[in-house]
PDB file of N, CA and C in Angstrom:
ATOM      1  N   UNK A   1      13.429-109.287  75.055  1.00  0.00           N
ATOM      2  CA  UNK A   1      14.166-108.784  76.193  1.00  0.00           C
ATOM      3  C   UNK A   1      13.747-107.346  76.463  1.00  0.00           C
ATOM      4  N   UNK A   2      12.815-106.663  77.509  1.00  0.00           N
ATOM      5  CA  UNK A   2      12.870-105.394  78.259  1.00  0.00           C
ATOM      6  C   UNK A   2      13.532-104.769  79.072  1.00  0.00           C
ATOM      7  N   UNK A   3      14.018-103.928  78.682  1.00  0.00           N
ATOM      8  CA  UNK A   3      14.810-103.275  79.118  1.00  0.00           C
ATOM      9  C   UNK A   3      14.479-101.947  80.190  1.00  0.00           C
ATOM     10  N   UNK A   4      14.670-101.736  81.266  1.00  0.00           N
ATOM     11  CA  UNK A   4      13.898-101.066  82.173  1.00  0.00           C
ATOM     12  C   UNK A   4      13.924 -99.439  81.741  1.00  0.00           C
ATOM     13  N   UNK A   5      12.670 -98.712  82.489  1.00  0.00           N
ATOM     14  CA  UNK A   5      11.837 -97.474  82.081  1.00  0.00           C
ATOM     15  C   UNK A   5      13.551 -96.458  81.906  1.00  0.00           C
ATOM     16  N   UNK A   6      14.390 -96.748  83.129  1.00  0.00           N
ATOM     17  CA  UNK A   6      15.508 -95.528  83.524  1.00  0.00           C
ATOM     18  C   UNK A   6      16.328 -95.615  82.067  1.00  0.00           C
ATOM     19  N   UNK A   7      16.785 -97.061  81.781  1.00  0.00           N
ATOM     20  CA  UNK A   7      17.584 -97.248  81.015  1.00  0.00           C
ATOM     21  C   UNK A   7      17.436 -96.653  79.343  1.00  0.00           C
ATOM     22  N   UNK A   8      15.945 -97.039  79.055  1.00  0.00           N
ATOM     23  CA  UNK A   8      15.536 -96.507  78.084  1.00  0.00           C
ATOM     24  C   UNK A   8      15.301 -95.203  77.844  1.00  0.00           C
ATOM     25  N   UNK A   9      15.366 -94.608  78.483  1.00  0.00           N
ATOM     26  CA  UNK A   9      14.836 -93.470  78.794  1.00  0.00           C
ATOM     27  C   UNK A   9      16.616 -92.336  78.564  1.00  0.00           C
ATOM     28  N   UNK A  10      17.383 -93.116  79.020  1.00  0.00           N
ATOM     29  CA  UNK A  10      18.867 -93.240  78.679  1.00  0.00           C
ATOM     30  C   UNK A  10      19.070 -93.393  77.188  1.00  0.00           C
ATOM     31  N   UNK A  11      18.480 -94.274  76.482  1.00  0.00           N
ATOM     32  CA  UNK A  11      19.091 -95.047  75.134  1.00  0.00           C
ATOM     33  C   UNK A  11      18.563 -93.901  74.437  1.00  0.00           C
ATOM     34  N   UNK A  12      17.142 -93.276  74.519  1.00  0.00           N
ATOM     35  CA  UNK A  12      16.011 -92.251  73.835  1.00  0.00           C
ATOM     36  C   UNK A  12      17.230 -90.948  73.958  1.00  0.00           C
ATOM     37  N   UNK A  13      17.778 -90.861  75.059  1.00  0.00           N
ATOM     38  CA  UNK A  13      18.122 -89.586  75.008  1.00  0.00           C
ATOM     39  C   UNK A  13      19.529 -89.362  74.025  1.00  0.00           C
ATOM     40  N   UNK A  14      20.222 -90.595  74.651  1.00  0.00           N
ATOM     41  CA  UNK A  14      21.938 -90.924  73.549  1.00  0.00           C
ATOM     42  C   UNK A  14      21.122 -90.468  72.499  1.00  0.00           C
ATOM     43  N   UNK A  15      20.082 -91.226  71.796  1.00  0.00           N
ATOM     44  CA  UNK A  15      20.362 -91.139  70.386  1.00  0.00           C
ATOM     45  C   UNK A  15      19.581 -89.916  69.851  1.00  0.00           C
ATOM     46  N   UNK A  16      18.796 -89.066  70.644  1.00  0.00           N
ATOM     47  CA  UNK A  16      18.507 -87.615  70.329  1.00  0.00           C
ATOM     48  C   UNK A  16      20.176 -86.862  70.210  1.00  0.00           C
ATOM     49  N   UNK A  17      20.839 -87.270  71.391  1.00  0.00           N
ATOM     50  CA  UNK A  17      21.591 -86.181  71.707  1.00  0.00           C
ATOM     51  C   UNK A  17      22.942 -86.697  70.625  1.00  0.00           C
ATOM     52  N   UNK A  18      23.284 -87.904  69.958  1.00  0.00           N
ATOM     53  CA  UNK A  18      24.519 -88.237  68.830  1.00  0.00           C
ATOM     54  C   UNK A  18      23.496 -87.559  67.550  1.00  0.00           C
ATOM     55  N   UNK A  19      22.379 -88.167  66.892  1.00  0.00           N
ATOM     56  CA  UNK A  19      21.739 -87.365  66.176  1.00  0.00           C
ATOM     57  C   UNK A  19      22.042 -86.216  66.002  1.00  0.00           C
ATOM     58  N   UNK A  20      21.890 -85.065  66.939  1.00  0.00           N
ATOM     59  CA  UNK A  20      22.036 -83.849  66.817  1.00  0.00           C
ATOM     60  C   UNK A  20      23.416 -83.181  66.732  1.00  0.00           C
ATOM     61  N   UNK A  21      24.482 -84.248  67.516  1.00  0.00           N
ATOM     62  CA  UNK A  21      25.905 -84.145  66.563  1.00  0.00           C
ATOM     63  C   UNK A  21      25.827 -84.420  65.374  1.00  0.00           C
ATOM     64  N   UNK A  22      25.636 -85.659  65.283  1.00  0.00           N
ATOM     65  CA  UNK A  22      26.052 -85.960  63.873  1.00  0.00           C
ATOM     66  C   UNK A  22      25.509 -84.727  62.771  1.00  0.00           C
ATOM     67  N   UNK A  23      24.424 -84.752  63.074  1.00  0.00           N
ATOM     68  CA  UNK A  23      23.759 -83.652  62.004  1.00  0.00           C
ATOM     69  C   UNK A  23      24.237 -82.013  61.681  1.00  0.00           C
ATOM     70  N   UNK A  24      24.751 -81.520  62.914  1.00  0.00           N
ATOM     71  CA  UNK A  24      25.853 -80.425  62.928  1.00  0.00           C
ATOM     72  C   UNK A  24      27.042 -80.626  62.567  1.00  0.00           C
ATOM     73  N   UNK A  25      27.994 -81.987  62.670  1.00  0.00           N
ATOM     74  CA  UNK A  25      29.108 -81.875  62.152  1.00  0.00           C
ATOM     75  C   UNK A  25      29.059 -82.595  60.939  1.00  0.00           C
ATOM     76  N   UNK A  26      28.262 -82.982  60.336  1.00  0.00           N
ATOM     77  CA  UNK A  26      28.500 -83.373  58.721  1.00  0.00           C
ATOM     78  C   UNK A  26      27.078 -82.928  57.806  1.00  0.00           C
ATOM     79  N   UNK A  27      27.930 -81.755  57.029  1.00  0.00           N
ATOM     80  CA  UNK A  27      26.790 -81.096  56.433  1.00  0.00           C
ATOM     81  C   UNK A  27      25.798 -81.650  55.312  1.00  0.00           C
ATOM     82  N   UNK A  28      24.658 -81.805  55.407  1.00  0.00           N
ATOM     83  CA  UNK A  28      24.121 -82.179  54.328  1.00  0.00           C
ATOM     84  C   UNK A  28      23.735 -83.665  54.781  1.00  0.00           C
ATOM     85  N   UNK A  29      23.770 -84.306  55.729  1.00  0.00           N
ATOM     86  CA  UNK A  29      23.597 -85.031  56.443  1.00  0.00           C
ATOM     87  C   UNK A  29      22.137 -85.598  56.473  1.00  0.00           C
ATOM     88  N   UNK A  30      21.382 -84.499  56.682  1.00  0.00           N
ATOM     89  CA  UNK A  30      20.246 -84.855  57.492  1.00  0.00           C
ATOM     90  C   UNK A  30      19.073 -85.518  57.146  1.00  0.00           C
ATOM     91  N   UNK A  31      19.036 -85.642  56.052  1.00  0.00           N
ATOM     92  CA  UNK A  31      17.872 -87.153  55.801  1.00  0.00           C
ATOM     93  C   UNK A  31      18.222 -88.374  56.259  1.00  0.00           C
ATOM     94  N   UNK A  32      19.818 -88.881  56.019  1.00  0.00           N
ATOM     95  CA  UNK A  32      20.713 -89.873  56.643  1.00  0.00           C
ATOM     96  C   UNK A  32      20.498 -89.599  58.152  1.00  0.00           C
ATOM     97  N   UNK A  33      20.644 -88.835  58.770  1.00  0.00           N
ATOM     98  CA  UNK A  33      20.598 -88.607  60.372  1.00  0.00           C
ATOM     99  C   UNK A  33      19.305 -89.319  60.691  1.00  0.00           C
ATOM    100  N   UNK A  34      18.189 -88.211  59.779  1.00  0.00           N
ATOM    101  CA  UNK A  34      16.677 -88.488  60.731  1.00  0.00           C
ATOM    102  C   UNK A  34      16.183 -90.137  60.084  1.00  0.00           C
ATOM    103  N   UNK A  35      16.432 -90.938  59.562  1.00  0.00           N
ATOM    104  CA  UNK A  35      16.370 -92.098  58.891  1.00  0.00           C
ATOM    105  C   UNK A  35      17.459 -92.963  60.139  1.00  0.00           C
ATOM    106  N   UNK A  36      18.416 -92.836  60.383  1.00  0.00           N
ATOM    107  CA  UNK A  36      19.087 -93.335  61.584  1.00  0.00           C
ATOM    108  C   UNK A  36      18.812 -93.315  62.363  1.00  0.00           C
ATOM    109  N   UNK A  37      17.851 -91.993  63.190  1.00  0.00           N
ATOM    110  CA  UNK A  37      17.476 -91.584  64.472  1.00  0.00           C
ATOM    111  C   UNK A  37      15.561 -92.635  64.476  1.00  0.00           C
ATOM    112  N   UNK A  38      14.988 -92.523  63.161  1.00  0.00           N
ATOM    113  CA  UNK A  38      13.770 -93.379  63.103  1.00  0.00           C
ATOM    114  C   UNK A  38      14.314 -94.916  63.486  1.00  0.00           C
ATOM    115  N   UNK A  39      15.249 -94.920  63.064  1.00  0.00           N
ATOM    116  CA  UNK A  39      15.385 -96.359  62.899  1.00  0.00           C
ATOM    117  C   UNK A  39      15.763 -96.903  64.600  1.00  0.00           C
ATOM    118  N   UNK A  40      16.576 -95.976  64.742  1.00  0.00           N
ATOM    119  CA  UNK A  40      17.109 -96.108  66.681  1.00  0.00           C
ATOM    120  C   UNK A  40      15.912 -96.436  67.306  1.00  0.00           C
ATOM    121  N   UNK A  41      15.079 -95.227  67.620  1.00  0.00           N
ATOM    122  CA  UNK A  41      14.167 -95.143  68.162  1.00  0.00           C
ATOM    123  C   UNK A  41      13.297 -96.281  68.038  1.00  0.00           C
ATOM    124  N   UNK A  42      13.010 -96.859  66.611  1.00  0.00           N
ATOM    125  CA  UNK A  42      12.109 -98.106  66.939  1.00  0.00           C
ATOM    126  C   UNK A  42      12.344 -99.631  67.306  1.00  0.00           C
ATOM    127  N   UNK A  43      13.528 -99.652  67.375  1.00  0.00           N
ATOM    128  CA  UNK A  43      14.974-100.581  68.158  1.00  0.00           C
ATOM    129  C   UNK A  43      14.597-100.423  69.529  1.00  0.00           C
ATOM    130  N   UNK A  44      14.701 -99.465  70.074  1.00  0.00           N
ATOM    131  CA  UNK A  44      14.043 -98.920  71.742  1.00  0.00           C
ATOM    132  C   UNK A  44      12.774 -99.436  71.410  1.00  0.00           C
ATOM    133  N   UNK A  45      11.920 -98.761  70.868  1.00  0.00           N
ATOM    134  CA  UNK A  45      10.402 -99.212  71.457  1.00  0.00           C
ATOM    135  C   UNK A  45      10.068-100.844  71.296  1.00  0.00           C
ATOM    136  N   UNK A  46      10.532-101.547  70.024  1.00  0.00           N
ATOM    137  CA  UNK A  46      10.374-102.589  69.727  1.00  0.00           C
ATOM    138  C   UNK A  46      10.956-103.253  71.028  1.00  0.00           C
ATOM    139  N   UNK A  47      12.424-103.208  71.714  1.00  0.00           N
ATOM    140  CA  UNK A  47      12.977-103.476  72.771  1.00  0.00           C
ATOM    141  C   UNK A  47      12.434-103.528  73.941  1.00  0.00           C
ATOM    142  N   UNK A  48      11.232-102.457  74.367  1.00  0.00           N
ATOM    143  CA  UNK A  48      10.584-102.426  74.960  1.00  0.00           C
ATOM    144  C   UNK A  48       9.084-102.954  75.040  1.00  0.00           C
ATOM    145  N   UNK A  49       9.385-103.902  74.058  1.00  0.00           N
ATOM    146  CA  UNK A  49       7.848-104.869  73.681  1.00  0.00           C
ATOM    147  C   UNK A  49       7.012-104.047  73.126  1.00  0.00           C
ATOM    148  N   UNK A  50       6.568-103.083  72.426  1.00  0.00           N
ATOM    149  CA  UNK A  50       6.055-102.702  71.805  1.00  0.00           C
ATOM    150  C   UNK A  50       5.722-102.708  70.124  1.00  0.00           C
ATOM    151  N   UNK A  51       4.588-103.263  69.609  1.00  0.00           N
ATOM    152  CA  UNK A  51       4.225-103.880  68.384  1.00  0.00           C
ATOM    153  C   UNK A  51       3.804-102.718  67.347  1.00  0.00           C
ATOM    154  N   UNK A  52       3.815-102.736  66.457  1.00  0.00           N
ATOM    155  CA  UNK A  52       3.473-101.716  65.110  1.00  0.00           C
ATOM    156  C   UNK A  52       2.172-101.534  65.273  1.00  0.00           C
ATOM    157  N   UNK A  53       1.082-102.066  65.605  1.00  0.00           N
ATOM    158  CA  UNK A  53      -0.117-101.263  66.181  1.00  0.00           C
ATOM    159  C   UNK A  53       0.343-100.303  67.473  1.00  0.00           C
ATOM    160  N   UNK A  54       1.504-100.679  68.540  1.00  0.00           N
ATOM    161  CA  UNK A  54       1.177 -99.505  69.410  1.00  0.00           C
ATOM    162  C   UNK A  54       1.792 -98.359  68.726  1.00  0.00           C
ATOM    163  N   UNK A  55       2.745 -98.545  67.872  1.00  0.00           N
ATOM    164  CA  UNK A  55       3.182 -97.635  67.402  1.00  0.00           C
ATOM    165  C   UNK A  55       3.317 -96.521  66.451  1.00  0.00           C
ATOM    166  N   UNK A  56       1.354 -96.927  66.067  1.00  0.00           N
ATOM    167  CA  UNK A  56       0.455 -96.376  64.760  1.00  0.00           C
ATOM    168  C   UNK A  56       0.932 -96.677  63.945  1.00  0.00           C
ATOM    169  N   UNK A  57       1.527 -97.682  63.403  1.00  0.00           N
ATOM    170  CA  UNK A  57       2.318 -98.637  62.243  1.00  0.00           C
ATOM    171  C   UNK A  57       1.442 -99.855  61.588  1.00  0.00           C
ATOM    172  N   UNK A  58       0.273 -99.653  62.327  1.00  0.00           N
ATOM    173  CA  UNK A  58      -0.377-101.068  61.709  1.00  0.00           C
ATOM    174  C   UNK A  58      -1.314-100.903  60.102  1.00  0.00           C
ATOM    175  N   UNK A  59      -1.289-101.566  59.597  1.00  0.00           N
ATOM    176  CA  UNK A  59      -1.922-101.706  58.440  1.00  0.00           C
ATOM    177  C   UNK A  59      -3.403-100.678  58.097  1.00  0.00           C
ATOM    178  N   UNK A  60      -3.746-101.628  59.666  1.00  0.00           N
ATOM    179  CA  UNK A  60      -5.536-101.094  59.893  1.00  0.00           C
ATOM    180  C   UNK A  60      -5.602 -99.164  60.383  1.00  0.00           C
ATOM    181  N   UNK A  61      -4.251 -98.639  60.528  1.00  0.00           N
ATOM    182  CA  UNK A  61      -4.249 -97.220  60.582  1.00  0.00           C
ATOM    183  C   UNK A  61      -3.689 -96.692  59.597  1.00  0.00           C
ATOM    184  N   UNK A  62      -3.079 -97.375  58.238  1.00  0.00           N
ATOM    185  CA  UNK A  62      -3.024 -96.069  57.151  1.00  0.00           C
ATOM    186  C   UNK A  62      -3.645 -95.586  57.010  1.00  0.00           C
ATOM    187  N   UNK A  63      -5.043 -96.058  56.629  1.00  0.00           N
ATOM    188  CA  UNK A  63      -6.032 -95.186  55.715  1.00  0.00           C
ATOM    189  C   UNK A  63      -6.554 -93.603  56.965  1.00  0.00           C
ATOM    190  N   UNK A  64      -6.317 -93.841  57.940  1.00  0.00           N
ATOM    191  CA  UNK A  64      -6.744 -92.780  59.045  1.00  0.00           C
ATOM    192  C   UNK A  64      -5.551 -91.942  58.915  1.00  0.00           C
ATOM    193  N   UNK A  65      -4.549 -92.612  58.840  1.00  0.00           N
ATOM    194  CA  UNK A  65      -3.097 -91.650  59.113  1.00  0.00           C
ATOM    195  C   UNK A  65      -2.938 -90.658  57.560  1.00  0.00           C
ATOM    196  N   UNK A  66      -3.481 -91.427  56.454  1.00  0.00           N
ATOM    197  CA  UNK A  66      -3.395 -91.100  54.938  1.00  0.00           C
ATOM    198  C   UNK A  66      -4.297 -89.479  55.235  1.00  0.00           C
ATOM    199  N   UNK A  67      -5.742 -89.498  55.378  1.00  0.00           N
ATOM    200  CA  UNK A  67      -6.720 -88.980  55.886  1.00  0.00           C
ATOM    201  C   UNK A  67      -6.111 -87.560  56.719  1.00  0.00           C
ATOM    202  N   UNK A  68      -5.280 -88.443  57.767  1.00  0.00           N
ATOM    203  CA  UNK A  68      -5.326 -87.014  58.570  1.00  0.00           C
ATOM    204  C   UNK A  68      -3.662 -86.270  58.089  1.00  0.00           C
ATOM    205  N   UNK A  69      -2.811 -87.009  57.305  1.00  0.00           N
ATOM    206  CA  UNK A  69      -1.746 -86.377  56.863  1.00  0.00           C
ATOM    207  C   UNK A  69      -1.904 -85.251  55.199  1.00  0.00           C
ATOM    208  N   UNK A  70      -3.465 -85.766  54.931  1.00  0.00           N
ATOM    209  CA  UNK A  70      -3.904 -84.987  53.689  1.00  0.00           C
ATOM    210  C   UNK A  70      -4.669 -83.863  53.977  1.00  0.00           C
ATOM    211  N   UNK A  71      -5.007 -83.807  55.124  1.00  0.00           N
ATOM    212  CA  UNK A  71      -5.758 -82.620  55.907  1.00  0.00           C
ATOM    213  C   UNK A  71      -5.159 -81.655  56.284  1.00  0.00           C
ATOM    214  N   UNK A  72      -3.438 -82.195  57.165  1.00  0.00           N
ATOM    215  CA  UNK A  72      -2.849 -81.646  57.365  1.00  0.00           C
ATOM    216  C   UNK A  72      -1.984 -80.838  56.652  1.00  0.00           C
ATOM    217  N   UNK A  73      -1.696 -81.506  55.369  1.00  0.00           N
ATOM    218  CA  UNK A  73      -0.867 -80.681  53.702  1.00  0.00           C
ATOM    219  C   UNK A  73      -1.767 -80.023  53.462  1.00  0.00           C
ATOM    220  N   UNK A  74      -3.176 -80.019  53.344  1.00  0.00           N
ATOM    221  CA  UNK A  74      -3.919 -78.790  52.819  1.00  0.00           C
ATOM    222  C   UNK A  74      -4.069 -77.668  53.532  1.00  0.00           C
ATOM    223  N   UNK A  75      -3.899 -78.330  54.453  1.00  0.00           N
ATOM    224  CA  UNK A  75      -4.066 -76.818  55.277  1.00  0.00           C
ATOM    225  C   UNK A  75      -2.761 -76.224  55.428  1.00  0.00           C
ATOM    226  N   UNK A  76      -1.809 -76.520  55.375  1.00  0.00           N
ATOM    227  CA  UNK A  76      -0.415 -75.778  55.169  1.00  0.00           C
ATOM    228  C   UNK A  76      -0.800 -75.077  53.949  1.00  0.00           C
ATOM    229  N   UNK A  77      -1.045 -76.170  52.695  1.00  0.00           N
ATOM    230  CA  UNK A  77      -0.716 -75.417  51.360  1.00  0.00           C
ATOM    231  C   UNK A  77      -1.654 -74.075  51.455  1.00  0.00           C
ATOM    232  N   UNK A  78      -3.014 -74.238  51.758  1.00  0.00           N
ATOM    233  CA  UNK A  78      -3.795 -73.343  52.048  1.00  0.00           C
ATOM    234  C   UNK A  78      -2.952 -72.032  52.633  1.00  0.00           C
ATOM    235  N   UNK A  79      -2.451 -72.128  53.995  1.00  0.00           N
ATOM    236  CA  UNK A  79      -2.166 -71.089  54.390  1.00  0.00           C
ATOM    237  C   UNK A  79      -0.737 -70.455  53.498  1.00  0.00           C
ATOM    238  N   UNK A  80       0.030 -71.198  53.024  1.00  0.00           N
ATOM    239  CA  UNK A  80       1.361 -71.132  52.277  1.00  0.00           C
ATOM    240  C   UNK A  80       0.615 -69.594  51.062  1.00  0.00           C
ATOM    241  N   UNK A  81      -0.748 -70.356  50.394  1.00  0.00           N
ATOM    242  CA  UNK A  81      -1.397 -69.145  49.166  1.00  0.00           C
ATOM    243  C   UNK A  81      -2.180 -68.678  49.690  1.00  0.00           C
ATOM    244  N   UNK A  82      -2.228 -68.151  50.792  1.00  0.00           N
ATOM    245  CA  UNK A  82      -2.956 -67.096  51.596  1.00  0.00           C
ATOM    246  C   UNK A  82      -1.868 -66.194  51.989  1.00  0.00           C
ATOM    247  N   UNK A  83      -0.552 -66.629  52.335  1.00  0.00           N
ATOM    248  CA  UNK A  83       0.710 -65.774  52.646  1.00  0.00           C
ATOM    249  C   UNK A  83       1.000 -65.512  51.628  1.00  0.00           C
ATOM    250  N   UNK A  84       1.145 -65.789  50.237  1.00  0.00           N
ATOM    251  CA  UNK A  84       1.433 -65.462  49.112  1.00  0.00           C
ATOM    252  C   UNK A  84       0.723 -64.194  48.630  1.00  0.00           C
ATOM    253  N   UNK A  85      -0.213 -64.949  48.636  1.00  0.00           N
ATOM    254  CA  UNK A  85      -1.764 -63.952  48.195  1.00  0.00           C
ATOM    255  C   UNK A  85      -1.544 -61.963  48.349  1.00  0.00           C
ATOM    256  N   UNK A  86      -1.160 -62.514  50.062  1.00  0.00           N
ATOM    257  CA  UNK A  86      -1.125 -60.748  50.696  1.00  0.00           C
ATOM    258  C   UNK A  86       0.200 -59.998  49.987  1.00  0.00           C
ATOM    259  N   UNK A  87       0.348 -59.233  49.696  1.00  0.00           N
ATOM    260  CA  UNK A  87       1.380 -58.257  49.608  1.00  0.00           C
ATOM    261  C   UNK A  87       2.808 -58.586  50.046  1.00  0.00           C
ATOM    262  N   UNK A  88       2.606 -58.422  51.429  1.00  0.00           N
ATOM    263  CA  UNK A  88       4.237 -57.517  52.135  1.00  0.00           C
ATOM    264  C   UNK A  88       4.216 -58.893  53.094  1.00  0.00           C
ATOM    265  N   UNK A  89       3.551 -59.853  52.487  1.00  0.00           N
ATOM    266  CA  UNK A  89       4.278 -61.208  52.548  1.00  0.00           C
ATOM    267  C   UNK A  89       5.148 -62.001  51.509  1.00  0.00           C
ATOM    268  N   UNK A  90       4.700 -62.083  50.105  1.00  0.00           N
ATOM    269  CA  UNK A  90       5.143 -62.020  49.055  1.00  0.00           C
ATOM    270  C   UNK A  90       6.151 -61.066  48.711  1.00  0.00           C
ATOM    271  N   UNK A  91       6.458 -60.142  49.183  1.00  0.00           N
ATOM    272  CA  UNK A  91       7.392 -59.246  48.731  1.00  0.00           C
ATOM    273  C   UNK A  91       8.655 -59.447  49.983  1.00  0.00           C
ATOM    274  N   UNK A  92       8.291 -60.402  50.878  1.00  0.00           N
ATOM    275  CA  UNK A  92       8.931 -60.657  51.948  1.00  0.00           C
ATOM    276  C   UNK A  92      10.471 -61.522  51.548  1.00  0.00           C
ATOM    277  N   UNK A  93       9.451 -62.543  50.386  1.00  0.00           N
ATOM    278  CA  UNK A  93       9.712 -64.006  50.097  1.00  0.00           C
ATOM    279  C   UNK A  93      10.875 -63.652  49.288  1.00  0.00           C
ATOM    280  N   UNK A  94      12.146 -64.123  49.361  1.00  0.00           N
ATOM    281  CA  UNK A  94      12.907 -64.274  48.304  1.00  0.00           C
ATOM    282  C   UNK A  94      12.939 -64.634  47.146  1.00  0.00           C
ATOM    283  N   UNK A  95      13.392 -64.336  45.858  1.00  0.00           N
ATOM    284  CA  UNK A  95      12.883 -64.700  44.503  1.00  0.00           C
ATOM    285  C   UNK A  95      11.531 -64.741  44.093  1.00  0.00           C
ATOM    286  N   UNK A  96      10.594 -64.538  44.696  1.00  0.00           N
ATOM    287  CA  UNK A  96       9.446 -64.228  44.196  1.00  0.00           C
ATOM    288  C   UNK A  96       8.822 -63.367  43.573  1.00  0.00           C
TER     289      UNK A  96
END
């Protein structure tokens, strides 16, 4: 069953906009929130005929997604001990 562009577009926004209650009024919440809000969201797209290949979910794209999510941690961690590294960044950092 598809559900039209306006409507969805409606359902996407409810569940950004209860999400972001929920997550302000109950503290400590928020892995439970964003695990609810994943799960919404692919309720909509699935609803909207959309299959785990369109949704970079398919099998045949871990190893690319693995790839480019290990590229992407290094280069954080990288810059994380490069901010460390300097001075009156490290001295910035709390408890350090």
């Amino acid at each position: 069953m598809r559900i039209g562009r306006g409507r969805t577009l409606g359902l996407v926004l409810t569940a950004l906009a209860v999400a972001k209650a929920v997550d302000r009024a109950v503290p400590g919440a928020h892995v439970a929130v964003g695990l609810g809000l994943v799960a919404c969201l692919v309720a909509i797209a699935r609803g909207q005929g959309l299959t785990a290949a369109d949704l970079g979910l398919a099998r045949s794209t871990w190893p690319a997604g693995l790839r480019w999510g290990a590229a992407a941690a290094a280069l954080v961690g990288t810059a994380y001990a490069l901010a460390y590294v300097a001075g009156p960044v490290r001295e910035a950092l709390p408890g350090w």
